[in-house]
PDB file of N, CA and C in Angstrom:
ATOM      1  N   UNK A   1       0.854  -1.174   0.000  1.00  0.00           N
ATOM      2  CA  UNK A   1       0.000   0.000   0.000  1.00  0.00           C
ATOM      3  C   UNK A   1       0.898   1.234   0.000  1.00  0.00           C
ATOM      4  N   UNK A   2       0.867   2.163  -0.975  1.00  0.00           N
ATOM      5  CA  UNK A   2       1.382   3.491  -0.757  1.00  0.00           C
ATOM      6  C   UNK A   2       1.101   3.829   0.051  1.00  0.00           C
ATOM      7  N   UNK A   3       2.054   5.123   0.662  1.00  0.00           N
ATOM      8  CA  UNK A   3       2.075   6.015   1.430  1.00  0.00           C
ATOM      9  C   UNK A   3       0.774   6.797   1.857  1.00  0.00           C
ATOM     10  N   UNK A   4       0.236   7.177   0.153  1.00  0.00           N
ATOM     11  CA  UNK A   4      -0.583   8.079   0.277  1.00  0.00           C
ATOM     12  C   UNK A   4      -1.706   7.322   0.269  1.00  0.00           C
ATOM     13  N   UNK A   5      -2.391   5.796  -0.066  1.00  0.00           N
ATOM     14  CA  UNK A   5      -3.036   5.708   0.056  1.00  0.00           C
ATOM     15  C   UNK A   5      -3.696   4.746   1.122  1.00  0.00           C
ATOM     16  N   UNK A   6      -2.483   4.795   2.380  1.00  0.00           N
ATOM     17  CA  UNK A   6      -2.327   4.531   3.651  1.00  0.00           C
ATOM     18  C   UNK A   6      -3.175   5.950   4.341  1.00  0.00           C
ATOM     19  N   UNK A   7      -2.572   7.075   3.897  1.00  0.00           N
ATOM     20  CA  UNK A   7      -2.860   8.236   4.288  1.00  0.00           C
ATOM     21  C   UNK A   7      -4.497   8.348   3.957  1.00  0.00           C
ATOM     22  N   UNK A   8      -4.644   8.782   2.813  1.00  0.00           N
ATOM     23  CA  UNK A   8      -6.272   8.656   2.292  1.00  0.00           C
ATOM     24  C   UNK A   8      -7.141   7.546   3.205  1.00  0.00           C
ATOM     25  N   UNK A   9      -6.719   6.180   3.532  1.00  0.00           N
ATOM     26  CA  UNK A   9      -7.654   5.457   4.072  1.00  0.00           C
ATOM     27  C   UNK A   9      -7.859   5.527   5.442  1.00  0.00           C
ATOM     28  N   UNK A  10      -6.810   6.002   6.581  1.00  0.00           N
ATOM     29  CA  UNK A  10      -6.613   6.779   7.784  1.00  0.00           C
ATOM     30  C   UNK A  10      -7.423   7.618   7.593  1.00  0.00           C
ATOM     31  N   UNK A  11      -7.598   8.795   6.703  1.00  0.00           N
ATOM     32  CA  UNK A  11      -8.219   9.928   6.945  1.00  0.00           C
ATOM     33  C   UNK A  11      -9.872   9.637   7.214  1.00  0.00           C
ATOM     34  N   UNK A  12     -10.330   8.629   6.218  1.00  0.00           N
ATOM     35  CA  UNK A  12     -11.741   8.339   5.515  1.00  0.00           C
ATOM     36  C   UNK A  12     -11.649   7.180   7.005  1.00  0.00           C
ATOM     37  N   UNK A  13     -11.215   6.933   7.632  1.00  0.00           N
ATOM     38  CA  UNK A  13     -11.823   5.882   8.774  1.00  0.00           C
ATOM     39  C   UNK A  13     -11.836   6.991   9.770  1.00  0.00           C
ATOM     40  N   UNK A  14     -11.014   7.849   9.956  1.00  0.00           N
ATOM     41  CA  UNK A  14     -11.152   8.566  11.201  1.00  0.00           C
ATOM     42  C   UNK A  14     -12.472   9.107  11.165  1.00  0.00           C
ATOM     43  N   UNK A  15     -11.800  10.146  10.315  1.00  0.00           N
ATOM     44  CA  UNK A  15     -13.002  11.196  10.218  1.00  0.00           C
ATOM     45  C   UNK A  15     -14.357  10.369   9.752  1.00  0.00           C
ATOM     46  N   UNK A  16     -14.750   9.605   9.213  1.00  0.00           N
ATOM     47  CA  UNK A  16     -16.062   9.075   9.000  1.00  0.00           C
ATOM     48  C   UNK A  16     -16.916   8.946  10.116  1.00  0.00           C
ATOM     49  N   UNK A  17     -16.350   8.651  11.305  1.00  0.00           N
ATOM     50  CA  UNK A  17     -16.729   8.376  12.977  1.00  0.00           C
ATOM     51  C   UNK A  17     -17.309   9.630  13.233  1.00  0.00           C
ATOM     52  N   UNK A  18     -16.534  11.063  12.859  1.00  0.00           N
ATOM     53  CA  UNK A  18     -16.724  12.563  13.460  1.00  0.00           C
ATOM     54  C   UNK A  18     -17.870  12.985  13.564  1.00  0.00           C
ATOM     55  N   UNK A  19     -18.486  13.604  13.732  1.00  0.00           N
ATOM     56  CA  UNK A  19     -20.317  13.915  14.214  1.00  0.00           C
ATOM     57  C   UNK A  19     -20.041  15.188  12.628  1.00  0.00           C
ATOM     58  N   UNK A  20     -20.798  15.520  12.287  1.00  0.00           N
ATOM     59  CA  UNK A  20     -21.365  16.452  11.330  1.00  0.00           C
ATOM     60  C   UNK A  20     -21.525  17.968  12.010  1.00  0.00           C
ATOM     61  N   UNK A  21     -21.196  18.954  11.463  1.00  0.00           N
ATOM     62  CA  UNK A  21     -21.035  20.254  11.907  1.00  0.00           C
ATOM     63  C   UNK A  21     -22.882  20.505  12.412  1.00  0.00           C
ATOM     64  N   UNK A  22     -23.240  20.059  11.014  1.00  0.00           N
ATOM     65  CA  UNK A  22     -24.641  20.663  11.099  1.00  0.00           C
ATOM     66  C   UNK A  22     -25.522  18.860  11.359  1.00  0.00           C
ATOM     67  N   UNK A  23     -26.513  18.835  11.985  1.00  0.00           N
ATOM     68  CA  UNK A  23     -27.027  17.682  12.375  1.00  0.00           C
ATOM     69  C   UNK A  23     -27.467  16.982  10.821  1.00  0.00           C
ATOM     70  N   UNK A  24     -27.572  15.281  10.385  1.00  0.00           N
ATOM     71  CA  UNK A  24     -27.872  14.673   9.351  1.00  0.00           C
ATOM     72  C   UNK A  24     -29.295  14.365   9.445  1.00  0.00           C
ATOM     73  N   UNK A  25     -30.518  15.060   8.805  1.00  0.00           N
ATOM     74  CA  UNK A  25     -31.897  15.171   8.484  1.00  0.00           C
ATOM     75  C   UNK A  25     -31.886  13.158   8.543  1.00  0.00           C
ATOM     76  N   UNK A  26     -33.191  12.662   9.118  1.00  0.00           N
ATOM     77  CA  UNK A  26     -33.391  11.584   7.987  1.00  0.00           C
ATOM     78  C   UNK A  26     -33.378  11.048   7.196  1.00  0.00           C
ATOM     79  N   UNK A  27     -34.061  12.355   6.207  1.00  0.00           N
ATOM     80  CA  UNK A  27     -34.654  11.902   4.854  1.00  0.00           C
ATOM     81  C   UNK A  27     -32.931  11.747   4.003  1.00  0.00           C
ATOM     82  N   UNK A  28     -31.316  12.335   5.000  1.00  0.00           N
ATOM     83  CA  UNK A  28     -30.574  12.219   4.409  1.00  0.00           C
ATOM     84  C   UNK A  28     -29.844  11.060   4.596  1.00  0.00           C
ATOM     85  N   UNK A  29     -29.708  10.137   5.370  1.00  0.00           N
ATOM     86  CA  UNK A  29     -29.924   8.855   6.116  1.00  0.00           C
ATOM     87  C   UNK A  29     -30.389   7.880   5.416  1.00  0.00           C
ATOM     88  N   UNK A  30     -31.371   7.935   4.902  1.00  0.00           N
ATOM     89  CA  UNK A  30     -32.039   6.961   4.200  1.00  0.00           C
ATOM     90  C   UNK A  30     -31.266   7.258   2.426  1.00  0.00           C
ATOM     91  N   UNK A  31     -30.814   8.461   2.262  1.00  0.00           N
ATOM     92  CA  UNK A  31     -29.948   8.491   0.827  1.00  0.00           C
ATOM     93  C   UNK A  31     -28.729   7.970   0.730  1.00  0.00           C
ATOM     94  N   UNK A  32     -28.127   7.604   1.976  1.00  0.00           N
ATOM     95  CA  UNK A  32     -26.668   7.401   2.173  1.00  0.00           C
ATOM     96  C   UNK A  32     -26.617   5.872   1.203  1.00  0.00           C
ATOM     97  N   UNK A  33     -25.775   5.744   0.513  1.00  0.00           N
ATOM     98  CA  UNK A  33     -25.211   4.831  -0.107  1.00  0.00           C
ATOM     99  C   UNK A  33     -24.647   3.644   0.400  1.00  0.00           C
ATOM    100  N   UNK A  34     -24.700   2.733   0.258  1.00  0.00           N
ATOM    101  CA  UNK A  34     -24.113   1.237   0.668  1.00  0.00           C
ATOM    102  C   UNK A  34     -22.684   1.867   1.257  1.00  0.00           C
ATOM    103  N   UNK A  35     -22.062   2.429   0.886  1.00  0.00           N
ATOM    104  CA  UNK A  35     -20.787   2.467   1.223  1.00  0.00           C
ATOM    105  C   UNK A  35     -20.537   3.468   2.418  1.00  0.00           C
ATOM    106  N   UNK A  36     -21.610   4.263   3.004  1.00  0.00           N
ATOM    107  CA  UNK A  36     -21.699   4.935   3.599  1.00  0.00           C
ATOM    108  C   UNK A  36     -21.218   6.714   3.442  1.00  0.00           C
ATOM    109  N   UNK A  37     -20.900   6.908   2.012  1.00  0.00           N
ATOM    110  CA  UNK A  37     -20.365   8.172   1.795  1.00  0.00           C
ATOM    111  C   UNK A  37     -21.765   8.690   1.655  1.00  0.00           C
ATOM    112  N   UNK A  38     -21.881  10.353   2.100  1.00  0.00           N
ATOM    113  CA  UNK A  38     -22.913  11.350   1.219  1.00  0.00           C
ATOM    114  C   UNK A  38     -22.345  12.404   1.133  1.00  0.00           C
ATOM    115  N   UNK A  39     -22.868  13.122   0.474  1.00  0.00           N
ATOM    116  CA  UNK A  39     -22.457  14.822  -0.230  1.00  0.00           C
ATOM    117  C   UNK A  39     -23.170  15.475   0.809  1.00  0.00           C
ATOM    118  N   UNK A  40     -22.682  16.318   1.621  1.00  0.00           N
ATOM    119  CA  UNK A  40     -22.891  17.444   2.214  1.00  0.00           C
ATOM    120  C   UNK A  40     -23.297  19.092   1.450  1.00  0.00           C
ATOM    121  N   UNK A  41     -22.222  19.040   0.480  1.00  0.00           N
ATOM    122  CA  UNK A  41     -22.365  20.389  -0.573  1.00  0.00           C
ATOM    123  C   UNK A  41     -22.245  19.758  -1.659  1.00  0.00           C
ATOM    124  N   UNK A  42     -22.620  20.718  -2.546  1.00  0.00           N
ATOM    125  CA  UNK A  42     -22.665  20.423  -4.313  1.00  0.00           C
ATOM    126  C   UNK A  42     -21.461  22.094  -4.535  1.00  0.00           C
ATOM    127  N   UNK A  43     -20.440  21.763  -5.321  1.00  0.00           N
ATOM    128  CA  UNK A  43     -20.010  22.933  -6.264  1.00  0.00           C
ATOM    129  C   UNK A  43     -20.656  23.733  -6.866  1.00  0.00           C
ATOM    130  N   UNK A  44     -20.611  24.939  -7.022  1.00  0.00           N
ATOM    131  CA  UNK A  44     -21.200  25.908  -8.093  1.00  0.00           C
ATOM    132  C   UNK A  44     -20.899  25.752  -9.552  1.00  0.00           C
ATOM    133  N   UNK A  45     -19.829  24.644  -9.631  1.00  0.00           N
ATOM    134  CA  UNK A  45     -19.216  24.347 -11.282  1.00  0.00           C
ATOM    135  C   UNK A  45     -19.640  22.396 -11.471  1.00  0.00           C
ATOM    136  N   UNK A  46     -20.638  21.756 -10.380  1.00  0.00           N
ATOM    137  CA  UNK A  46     -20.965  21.077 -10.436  1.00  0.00           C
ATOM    138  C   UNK A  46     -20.072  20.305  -9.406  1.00  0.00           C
ATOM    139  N   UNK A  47     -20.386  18.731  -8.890  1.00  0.00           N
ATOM    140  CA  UNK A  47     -19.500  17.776  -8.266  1.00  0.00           C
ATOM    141  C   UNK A  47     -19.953  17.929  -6.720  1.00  0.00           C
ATOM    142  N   UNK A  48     -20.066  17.064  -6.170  1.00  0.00           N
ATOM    143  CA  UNK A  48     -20.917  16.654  -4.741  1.00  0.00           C
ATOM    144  C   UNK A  48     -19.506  16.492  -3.622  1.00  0.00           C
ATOM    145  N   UNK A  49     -19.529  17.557  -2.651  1.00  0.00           N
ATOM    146  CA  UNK A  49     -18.535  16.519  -1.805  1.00  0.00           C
ATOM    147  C   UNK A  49     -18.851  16.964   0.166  1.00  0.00           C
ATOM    148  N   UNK A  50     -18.521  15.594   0.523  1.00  0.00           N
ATOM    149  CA  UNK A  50     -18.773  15.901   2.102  1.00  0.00           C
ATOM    150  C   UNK A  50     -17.562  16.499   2.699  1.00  0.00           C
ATOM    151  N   UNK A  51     -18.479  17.769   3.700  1.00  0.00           N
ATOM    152  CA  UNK A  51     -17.236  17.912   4.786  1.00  0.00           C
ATOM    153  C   UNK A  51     -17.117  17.414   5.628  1.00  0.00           C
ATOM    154  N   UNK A  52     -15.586  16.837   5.645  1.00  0.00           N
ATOM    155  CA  UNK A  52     -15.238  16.175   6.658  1.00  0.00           C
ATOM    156  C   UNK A  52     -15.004  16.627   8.126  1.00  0.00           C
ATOM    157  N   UNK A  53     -14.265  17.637   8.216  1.00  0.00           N
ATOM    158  CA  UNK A  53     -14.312  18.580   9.434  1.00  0.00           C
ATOM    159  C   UNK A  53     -13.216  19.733   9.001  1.00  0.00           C
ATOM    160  N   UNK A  54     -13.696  20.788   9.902  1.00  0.00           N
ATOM    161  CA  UNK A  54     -12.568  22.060   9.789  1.00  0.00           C
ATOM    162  C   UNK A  54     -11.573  22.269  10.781  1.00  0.00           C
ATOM    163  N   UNK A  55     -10.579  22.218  10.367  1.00  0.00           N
ATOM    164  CA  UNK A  55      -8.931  22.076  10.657  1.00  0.00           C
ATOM    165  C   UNK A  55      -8.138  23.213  10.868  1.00  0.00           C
ATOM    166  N   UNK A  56      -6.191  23.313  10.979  1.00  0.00           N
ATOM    167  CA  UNK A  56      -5.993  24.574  11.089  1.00  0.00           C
ATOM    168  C   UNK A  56      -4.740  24.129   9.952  1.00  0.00           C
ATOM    169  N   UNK A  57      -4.385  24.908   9.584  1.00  0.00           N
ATOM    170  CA  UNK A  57      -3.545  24.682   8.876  1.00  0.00           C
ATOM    171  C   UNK A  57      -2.162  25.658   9.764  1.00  0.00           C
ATOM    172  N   UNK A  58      -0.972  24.361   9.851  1.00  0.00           N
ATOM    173  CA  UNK A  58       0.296  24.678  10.348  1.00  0.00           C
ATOM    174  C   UNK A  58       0.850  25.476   9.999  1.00  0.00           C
ATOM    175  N   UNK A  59       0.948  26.261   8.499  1.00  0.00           N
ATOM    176  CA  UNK A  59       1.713  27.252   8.458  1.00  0.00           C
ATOM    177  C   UNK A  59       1.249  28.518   8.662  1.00  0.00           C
ATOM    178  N   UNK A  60       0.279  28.894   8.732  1.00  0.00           N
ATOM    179  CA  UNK A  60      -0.242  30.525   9.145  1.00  0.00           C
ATOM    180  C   UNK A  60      -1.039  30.211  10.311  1.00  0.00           C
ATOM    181  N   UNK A  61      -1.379  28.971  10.551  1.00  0.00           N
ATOM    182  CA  UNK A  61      -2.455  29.114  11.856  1.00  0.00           C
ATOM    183  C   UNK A  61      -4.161  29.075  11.207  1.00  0.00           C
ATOM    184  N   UNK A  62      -4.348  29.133   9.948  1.00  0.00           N
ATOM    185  CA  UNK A  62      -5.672  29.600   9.433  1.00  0.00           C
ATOM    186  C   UNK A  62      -6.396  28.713   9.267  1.00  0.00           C
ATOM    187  N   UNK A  63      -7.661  28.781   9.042  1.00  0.00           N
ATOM    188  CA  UNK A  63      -8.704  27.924   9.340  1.00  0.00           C
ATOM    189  C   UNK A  63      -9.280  27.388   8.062  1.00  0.00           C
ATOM    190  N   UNK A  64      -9.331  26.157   7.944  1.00  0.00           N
ATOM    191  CA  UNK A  64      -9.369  25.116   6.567  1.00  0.00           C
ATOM    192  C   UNK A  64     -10.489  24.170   6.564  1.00  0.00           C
ATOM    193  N   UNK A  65     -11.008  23.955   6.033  1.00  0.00           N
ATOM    194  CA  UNK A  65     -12.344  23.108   5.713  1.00  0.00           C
ATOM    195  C   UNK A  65     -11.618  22.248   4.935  1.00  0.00           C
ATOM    196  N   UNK A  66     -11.723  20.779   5.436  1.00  0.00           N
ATOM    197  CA  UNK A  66     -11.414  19.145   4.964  1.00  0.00           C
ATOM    198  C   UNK A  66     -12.513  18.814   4.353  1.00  0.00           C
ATOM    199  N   UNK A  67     -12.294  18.175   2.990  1.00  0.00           N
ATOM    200  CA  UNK A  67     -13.626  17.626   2.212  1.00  0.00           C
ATOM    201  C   UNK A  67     -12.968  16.129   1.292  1.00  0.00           C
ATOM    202  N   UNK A  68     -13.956  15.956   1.011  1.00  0.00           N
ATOM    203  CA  UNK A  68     -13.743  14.924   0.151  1.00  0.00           C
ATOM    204  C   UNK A  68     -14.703  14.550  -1.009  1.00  0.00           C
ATOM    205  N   UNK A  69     -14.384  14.029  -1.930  1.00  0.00           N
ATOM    206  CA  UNK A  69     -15.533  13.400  -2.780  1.00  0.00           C
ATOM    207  C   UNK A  69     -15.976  11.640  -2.627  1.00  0.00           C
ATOM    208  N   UNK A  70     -16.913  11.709  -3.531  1.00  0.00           N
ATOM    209  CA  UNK A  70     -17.333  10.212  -3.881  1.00  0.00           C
ATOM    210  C   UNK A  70     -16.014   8.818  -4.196  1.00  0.00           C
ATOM    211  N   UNK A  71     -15.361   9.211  -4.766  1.00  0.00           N
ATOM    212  CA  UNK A  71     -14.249   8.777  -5.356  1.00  0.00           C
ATOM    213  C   UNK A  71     -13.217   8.140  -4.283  1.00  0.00           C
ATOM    214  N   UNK A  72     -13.015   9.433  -3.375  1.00  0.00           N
ATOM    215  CA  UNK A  72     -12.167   9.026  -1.869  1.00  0.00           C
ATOM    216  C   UNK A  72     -11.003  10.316  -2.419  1.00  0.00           C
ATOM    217  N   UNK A  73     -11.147  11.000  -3.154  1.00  0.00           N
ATOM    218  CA  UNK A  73     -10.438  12.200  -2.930  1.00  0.00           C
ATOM    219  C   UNK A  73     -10.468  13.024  -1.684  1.00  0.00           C
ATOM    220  N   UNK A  74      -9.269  13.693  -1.172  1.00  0.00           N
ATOM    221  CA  UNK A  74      -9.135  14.540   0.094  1.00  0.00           C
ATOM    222  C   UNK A  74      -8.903  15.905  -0.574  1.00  0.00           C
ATOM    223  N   UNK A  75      -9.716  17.081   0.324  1.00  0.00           N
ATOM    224  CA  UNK A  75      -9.055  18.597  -0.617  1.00  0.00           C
ATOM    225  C   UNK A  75      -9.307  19.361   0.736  1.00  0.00           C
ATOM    226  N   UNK A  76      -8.224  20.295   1.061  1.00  0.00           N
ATOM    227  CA  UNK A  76      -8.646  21.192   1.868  1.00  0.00           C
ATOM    228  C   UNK A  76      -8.437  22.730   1.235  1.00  0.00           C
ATOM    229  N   UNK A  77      -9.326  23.601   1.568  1.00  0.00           N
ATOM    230  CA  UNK A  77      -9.652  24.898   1.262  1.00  0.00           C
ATOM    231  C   UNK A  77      -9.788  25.638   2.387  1.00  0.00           C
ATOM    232  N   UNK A  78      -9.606  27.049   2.136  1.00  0.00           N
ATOM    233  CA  UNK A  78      -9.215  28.050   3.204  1.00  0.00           C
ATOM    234  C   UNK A  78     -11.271  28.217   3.524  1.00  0.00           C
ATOM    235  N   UNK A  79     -11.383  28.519   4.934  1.00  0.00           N
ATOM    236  CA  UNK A  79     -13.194  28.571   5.112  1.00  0.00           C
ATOM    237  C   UNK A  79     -13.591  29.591   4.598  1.00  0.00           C
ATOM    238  N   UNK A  80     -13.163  30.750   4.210  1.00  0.00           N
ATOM    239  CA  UNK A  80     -13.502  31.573   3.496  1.00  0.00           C
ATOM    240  C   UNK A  80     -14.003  31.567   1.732  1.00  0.00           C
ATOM    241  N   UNK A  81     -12.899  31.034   1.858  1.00  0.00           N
ATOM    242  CA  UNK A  81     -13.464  30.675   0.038  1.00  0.00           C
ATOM    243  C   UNK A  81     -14.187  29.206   0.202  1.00  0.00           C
ATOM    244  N   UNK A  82     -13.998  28.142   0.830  1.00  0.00           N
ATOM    245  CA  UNK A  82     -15.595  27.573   1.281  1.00  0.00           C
ATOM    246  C   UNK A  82     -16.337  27.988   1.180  1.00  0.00           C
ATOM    247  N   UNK A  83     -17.236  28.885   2.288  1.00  0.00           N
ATOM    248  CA  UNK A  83     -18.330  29.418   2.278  1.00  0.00           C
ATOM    249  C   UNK A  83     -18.530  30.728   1.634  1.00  0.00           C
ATOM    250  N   UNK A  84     -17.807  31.154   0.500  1.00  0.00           N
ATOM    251  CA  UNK A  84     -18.216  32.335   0.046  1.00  0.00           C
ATOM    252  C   UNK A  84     -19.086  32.341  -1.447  1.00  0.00           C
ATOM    253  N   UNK A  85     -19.849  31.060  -1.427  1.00  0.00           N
ATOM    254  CA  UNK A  85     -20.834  30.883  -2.791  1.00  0.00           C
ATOM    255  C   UNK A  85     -20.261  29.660  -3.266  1.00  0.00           C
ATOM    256  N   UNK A  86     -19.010  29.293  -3.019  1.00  0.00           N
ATOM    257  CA  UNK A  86     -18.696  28.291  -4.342  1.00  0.00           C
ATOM    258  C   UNK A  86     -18.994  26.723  -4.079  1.00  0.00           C
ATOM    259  N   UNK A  87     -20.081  26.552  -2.720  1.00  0.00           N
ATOM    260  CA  UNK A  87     -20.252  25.265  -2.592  1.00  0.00           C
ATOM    261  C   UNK A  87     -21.846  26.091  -1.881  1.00  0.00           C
ATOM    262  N   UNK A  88     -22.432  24.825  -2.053  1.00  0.00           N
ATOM    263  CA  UNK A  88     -23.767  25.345  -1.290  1.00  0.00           C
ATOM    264  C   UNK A  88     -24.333  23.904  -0.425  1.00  0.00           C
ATOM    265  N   UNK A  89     -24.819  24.386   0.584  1.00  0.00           N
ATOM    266  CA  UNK A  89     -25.101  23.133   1.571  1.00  0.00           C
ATOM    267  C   UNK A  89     -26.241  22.448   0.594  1.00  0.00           C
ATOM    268  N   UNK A  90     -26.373  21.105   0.458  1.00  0.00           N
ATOM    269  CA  UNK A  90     -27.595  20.258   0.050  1.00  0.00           C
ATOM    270  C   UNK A  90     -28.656  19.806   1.652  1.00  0.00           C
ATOM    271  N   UNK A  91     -29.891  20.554   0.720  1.00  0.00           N
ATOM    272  CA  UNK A  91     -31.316  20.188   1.856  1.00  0.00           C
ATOM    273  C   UNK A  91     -31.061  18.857   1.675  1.00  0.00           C
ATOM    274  N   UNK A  92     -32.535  18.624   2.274  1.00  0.00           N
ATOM    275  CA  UNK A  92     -33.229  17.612   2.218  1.00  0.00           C
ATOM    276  C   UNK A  92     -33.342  15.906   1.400  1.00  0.00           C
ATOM    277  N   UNK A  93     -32.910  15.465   1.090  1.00  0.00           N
ATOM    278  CA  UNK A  93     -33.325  14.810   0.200  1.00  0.00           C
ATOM    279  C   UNK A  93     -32.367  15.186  -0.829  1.00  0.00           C
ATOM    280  N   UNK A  94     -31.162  15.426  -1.163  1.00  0.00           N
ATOM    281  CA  UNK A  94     -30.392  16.225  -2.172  1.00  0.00           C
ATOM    282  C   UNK A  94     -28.868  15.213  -2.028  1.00  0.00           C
ATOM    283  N   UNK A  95     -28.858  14.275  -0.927  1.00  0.00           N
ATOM    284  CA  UNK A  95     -27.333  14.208  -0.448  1.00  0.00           C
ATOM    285  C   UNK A  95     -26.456  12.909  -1.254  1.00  0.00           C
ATOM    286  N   UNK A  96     -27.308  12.477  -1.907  1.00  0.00           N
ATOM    287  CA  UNK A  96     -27.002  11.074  -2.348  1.00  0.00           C
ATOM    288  C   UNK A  96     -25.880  11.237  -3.121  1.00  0.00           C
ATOM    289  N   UNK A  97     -25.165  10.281  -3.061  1.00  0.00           N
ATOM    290  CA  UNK A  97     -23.854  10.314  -3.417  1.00  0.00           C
ATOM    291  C   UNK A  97     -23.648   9.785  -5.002  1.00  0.00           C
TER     292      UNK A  97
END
């Protein structure tokens, strides 16, 4: 097993355990996929991905939003440009992976 995908599978067991920032509806529960992934946000340029949790990043101290996709990709982004339009939370019934 690579390095990195020692790393990637650590990340996706930890954090999968972590509680959700914002509480998981039912109706999003019942969308969750065999594999247990769901989309939390959708992109503004399209593509579904859950947050995993928000972090700090070691070199300035600044505050980073952990995500991932369907796939098992990892991406972190500064929370600002997170939440400034370019992802939008999915309601109800929206989360399916």
């Amino acid at each position: 097993m690579t390095s990195l995908s020692y790393l990637t599978n650590w990340i996706g067991g930890v954090f999968r355990r972590s509680v959700p920032e914002e509480p998981v509806a039912d109706a999003q529960v019942a969308n969750v996929p065999s594999n247990g992934w769901f989309a939390t946000h959708a992109h503004r340029k399209g593509g579904r991905y859950r947050v995993i949790m928000h972090a700090v990043l070691e070199a300035d101290r600044s505050e980073v939003v952990v995500y991932d996709d369907a796939e098992g990709c990892v991406w972190v982004r500064p929370v600002a440009e997170f939440y400034d339009g370019r992802f939008a939370a999915l309601g109800e019934g929206n989360s399916a992976g």
